[in-house]
C-alpha atoms as a PDB file:
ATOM      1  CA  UNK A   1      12.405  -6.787  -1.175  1.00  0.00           C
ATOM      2  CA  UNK A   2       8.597  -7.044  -1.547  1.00  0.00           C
ATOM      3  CA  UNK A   3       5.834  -4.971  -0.545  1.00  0.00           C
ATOM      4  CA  UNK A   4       4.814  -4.962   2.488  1.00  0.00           C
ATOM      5  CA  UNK A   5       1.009  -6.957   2.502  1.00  0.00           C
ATOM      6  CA  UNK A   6      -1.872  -4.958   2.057  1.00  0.00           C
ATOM      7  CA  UNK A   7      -3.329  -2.851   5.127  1.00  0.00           C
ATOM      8  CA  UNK A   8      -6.527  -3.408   3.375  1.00  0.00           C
ATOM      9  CA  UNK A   9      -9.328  -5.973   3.228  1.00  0.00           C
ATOM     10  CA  UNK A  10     -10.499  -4.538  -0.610  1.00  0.00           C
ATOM     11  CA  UNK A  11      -7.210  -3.893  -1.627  1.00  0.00           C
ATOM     12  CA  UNK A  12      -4.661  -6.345  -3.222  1.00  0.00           C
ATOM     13  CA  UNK A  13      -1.084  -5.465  -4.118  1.00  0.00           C
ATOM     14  CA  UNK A  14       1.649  -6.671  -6.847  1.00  0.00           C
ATOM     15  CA  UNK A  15       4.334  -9.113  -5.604  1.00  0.00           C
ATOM     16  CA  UNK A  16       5.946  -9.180  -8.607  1.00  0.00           C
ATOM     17  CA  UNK A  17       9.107  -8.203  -9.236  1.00  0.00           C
ATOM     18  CA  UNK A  18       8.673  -7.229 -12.120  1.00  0.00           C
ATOM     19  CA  UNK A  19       5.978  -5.152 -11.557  1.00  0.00           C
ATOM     20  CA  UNK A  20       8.067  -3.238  -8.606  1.00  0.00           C
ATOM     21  CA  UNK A  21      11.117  -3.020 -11.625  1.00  0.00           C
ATOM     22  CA  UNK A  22       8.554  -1.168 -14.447  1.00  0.00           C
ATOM     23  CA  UNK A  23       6.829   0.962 -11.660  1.00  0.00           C
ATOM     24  CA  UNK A  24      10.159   2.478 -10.466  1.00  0.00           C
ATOM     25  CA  UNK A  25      10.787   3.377 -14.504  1.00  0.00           C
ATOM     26  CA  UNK A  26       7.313   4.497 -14.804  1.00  0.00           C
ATOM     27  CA  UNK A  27       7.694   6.910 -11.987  1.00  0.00           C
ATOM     28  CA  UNK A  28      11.227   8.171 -12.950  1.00  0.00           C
ATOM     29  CA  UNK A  29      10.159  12.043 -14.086  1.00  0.00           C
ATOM     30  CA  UNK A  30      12.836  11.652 -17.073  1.00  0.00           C
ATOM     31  CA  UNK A  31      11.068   8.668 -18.889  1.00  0.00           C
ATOM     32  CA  UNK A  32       9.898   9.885 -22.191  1.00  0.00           C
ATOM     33  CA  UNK A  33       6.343   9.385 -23.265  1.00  0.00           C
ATOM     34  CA  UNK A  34       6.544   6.459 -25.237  1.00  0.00           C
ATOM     35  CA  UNK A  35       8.486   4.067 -22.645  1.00  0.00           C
ATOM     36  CA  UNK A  36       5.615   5.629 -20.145  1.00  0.00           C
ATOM     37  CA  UNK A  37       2.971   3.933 -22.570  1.00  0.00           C
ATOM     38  CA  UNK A  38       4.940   0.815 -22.389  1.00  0.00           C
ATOM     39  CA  UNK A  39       5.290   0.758 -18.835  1.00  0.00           C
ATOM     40  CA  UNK A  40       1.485   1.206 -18.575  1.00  0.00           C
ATOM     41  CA  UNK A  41       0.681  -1.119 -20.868  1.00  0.00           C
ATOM     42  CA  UNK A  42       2.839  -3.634 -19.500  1.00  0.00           C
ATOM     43  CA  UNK A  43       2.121  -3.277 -15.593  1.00  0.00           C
ATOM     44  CA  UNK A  44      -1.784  -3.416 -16.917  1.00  0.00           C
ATOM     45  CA  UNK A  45      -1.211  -7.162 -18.279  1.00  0.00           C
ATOM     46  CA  UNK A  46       0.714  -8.420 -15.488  1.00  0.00           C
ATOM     47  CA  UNK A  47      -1.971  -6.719 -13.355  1.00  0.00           C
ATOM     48  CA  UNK A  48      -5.037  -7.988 -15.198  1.00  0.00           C
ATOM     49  CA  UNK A  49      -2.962 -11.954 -14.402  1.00  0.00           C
ATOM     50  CA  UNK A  50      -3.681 -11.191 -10.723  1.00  0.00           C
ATOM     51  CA  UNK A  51      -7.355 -10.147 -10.870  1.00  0.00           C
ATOM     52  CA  UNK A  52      -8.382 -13.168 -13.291  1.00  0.00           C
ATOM     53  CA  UNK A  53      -6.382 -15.658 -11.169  1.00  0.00           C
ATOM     54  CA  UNK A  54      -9.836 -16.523  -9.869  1.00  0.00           C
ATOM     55  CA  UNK A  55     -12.329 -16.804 -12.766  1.00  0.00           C
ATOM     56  CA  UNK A  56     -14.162 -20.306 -12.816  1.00  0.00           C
ATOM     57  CA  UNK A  57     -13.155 -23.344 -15.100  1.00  0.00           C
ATOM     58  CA  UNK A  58     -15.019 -25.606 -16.863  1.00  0.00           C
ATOM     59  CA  UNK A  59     -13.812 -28.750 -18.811  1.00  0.00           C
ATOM     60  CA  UNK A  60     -13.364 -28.860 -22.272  1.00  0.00           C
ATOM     61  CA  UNK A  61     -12.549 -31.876 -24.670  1.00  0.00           C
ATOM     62  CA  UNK A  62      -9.818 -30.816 -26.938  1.00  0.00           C
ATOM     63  CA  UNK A  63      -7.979 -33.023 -29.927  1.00  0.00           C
ATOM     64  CA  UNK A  64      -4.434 -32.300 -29.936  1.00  0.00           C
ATOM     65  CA  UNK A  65      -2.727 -33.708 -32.770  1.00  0.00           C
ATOM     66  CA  UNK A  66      -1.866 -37.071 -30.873  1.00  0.00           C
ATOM     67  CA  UNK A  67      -4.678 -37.929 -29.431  1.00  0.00           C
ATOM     68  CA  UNK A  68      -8.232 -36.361 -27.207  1.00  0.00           C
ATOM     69  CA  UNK A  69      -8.298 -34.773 -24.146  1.00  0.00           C
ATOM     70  CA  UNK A  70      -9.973 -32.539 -22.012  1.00  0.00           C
ATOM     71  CA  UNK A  71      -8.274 -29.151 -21.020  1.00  0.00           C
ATOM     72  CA  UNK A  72     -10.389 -26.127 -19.404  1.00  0.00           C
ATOM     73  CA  UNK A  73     -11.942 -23.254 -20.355  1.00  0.00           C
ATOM     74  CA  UNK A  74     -12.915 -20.004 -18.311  1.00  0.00           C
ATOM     75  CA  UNK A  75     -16.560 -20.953 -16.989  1.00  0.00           C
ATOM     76  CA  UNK A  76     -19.170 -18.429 -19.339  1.00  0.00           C
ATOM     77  CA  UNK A  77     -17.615 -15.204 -17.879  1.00  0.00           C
ATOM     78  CA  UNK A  78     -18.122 -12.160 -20.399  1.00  0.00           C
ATOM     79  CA  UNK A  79     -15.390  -9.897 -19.393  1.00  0.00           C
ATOM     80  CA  UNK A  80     -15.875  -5.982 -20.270  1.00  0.00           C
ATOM     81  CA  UNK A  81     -13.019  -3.242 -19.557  1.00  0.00           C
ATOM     82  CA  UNK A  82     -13.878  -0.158 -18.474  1.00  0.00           C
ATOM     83  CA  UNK A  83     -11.335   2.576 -18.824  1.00  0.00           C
ATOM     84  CA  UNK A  84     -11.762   5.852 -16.739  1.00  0.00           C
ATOM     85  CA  UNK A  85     -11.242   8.520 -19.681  1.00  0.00           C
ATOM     86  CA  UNK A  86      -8.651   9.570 -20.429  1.00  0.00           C
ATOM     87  CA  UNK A  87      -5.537   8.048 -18.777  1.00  0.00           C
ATOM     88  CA  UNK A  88      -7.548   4.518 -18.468  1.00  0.00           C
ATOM     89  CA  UNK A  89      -7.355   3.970 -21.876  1.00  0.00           C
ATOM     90  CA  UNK A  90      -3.293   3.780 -21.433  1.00  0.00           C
ATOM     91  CA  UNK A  91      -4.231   0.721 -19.892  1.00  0.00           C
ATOM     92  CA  UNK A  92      -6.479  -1.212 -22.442  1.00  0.00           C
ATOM     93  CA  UNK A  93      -4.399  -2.398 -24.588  1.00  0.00           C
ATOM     94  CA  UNK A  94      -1.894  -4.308 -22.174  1.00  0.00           C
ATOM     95  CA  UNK A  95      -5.248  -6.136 -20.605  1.00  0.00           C
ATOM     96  CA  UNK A  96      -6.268  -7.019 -24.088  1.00  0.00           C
ATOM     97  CA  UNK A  97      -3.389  -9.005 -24.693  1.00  0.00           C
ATOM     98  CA  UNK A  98      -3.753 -11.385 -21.811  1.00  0.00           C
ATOM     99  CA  UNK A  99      -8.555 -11.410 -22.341  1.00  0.00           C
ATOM    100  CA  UNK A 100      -8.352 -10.514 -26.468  1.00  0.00           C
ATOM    101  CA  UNK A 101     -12.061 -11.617 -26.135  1.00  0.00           C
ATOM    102  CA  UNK A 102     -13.107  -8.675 -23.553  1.00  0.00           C
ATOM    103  CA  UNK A 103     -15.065  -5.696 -24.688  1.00  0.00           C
ATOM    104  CA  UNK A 104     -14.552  -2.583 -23.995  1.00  0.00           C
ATOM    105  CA  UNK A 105     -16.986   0.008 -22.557  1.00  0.00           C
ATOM    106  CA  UNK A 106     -15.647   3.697 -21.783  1.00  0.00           C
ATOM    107  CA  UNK A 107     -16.803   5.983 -18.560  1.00  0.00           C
ATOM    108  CA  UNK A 108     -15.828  10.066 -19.409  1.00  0.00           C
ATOM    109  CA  UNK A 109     -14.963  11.737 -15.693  1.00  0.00           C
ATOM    110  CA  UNK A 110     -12.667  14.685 -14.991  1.00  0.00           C
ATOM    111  CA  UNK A 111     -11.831  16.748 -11.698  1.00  0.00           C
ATOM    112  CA  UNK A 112     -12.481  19.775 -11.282  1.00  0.00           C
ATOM    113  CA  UNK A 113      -9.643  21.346 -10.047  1.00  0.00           C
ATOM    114  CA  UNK A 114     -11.174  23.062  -7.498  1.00  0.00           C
ATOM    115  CA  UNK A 115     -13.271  21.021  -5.598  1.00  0.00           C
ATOM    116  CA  UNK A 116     -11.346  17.800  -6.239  1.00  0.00           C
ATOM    117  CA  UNK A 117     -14.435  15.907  -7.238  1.00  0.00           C
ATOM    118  CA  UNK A 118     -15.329  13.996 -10.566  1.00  0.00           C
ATOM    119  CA  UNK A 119     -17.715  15.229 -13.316  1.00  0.00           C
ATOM    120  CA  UNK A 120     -19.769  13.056 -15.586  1.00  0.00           C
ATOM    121  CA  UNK A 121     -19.304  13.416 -19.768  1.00  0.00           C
ATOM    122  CA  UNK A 122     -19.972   9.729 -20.981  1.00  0.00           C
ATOM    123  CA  UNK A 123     -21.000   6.912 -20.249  1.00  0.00           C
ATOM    124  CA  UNK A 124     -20.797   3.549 -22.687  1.00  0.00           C
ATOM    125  CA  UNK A 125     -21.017   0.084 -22.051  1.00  0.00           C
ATOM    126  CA  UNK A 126     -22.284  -3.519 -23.468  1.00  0.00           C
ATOM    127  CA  UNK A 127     -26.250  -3.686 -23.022  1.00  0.00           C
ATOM    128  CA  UNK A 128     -26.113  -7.623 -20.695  1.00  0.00           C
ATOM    129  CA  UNK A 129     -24.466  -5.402 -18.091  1.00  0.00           C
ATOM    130  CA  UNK A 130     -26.042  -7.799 -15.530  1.00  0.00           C
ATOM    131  CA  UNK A 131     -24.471 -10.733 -16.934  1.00  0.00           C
ATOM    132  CA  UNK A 132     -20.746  -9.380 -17.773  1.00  0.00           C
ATOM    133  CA  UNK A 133     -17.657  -9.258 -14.977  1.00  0.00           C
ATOM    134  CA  UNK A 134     -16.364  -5.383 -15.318  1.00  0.00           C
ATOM    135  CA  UNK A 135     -12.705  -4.642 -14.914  1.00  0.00           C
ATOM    136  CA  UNK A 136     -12.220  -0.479 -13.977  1.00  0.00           C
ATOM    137  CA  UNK A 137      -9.192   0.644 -15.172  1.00  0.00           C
ATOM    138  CA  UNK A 138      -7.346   4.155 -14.363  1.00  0.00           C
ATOM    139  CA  UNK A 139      -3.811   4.377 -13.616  1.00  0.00           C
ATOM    140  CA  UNK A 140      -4.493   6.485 -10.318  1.00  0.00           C
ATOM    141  CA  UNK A 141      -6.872   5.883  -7.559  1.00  0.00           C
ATOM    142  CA  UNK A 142      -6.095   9.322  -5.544  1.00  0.00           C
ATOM    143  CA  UNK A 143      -8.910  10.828  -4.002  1.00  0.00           C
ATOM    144  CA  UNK A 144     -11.348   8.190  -5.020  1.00  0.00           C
ATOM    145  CA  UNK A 145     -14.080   9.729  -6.637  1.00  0.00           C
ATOM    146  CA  UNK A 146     -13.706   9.345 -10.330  1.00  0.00           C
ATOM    147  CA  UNK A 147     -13.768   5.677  -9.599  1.00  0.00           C
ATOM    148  CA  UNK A 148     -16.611   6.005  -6.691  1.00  0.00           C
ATOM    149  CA  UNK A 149     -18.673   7.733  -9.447  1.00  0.00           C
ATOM    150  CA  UNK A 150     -18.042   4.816 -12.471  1.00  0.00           C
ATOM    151  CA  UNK A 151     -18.679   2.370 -10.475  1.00  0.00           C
ATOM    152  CA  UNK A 152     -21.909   3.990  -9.161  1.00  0.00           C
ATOM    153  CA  UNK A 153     -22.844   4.528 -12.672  1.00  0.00           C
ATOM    154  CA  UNK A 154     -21.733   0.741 -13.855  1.00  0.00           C
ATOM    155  CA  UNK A 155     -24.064  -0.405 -10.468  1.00  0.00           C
ATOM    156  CA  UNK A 156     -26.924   1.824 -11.872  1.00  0.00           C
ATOM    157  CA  UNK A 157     -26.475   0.423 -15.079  1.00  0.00           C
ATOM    158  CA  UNK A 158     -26.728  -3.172 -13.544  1.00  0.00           C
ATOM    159  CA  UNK A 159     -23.799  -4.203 -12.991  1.00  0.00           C
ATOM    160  CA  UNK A 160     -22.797  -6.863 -10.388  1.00  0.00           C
ATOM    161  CA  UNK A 161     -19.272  -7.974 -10.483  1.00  0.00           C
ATOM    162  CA  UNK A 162     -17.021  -5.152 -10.708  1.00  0.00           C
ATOM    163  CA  UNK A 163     -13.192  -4.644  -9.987  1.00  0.00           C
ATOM    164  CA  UNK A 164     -10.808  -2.253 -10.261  1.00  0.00           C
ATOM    165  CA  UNK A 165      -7.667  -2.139 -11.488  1.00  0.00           C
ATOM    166  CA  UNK A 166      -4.408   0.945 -10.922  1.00  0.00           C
ATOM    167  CA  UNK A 167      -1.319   1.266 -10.966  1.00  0.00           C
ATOM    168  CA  UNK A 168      -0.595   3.694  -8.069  1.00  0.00           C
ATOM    169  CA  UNK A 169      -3.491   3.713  -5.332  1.00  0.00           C
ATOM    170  CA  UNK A 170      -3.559   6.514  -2.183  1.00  0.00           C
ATOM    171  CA  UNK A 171      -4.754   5.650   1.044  1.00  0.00           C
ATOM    172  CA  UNK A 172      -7.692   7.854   1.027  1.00  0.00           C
ATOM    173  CA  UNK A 173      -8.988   6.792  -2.515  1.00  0.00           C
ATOM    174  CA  UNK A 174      -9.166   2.756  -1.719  1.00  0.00           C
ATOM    175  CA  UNK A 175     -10.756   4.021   1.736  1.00  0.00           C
ATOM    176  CA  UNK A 176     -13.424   6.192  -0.017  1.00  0.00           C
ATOM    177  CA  UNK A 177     -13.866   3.491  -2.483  1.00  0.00           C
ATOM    178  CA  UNK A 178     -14.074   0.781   0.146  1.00  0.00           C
ATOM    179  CA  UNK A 179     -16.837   2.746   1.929  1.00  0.00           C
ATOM    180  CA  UNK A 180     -19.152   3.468  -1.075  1.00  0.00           C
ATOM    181  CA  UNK A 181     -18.259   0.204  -2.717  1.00  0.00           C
ATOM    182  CA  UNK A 182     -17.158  -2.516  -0.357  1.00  0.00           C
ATOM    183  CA  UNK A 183     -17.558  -5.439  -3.173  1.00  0.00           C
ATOM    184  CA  UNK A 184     -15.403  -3.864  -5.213  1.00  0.00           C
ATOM    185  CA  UNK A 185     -12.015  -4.909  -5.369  1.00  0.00           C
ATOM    186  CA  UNK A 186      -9.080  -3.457  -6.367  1.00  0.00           C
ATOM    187  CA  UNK A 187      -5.362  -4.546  -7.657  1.00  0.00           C
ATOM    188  CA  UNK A 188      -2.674  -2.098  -7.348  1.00  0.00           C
ATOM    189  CA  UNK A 189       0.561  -2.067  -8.426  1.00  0.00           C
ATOM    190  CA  UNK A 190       1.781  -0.262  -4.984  1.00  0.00           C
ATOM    191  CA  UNK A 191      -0.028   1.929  -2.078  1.00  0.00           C
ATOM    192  CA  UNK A 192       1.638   5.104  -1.899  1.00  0.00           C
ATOM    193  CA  UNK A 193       1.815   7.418   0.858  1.00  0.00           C
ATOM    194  CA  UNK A 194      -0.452  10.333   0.663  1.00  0.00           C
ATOM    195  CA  UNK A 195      -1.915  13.226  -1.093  1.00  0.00           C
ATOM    196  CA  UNK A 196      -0.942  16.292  -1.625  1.00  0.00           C
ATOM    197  CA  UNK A 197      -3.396  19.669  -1.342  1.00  0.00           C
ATOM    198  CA  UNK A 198      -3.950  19.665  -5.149  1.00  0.00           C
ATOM    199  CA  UNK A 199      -5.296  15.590  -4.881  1.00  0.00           C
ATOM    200  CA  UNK A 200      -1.726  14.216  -6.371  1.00  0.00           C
ATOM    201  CA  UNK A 201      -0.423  11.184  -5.326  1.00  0.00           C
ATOM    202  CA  UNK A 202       2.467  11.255  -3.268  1.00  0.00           C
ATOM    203  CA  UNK A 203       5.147   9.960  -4.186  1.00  0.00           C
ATOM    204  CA  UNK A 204       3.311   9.052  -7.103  1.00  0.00           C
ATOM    205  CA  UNK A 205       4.242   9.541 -10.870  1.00  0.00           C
ATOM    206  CA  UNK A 206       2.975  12.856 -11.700  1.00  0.00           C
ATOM    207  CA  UNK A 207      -0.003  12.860 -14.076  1.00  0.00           C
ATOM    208  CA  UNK A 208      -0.633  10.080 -15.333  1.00  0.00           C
ATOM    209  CA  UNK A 209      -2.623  11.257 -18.457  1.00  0.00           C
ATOM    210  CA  UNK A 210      -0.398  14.263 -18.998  1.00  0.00           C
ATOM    211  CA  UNK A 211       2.777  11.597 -19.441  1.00  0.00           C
ATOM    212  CA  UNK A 212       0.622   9.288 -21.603  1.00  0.00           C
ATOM    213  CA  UNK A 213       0.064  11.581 -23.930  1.00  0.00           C
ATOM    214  CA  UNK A 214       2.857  13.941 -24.084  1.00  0.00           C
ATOM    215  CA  UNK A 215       0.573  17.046 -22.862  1.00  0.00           C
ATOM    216  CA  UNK A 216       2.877  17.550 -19.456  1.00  0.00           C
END
């Protein structure tokens, strides 16, 4: 049964089955750490599919070993992925494989545990910020503010066309998002239900960085 559509106008969800099937596996508390990485990677390809299913074309002669032709290629888009340190980079790999030309930039954020919001360590990214498409990638968009705050500092940088891309999105984080950042995008594998009081998705998956790299 699919998902029911998206309640809103920044957000777009997986249809996929087989997105739904490695999401349920992904969020099953007894898969070990290395079918988690997997899962990751694989949802992150099938993910990345959906939010380049609208890059530009251009036409292309090509000689095939019969005869010319003219195919397409993607229109002078630099793409550059930007994983949210640390679980984003669970997610780089499995984007890679679909855009092997991409770079890869890297924003450092954490939460503090006790006032829920993000805090700046490091920030690296291609110097024609201005004319690259950036993809955001972090496995969780829960409260919203670790991927408020890259995308403020990708903007700030010079940025212009940015997305994001998660696995497992909240209501309040693609709300928060939305209002600081209404350009920006995002593809989720699913919109769960809530948070809880310590900022965990609910029903989520559990910590996402914690089960990428076995420190749970």
């Amino acid at each position: 049964m699919p998902p029911a559509p998206s309640p809103y106008p920044t957000l777009a969800l997986a249809r996929h089955p087989l997105v739904h099937h490695k999401l349920t596996l992904l969020r099953d508390r007894h898969t070990s750490t290395k079918i988690f990485k997997e899962l990751v990677d694989e949802i992150a390809l099938l993910l990345a599919y959906e939010a380049t299913g609208d890059l530009p074309l251009e036409p292309a002669p090509v000689e095939t070993p019969l005869e010319p032709t003219v195919g397409y290629r993607v229109s002078g888009k630099k793409l550059t992925l930007v994983p949210i340190l640390r679980a984003g980079l669970g997610m780089v790999d499995g984007v890679l494989r679909l855009v092997p030309g991409a770079r890869v930039g890297h924003v450092g954020l954490y939460r503090d545990h006790d006032t829920l919001e993000p805090v700046d360590y490091y920030f690296r990214v291609p110097g024609d910020v201005a004319e690259r498409d950036f993809f955001v990638l972090d496995p969780m968009l829960a409260t919203g503010g670790s991927a408020t705050s890259a995308v403020s500092s990708l903007k700030r940088a010079g940025a212009r066309r940015i997305r994001l891309l998660c696995i497992v999105a909240a209501p309040a984080g693609v709300e928060r998002l939305a209002r600081a950042h209404p350009d920006v995008r995002v593809f989720a594998a699913a919109l769960d239900r809530e948070l809880n009081a310590q900022g965990y998705i609910l029903p989520g998956l559990g910590d996402a960085g914690d089960r990428l790299f076995g420190t749970r």
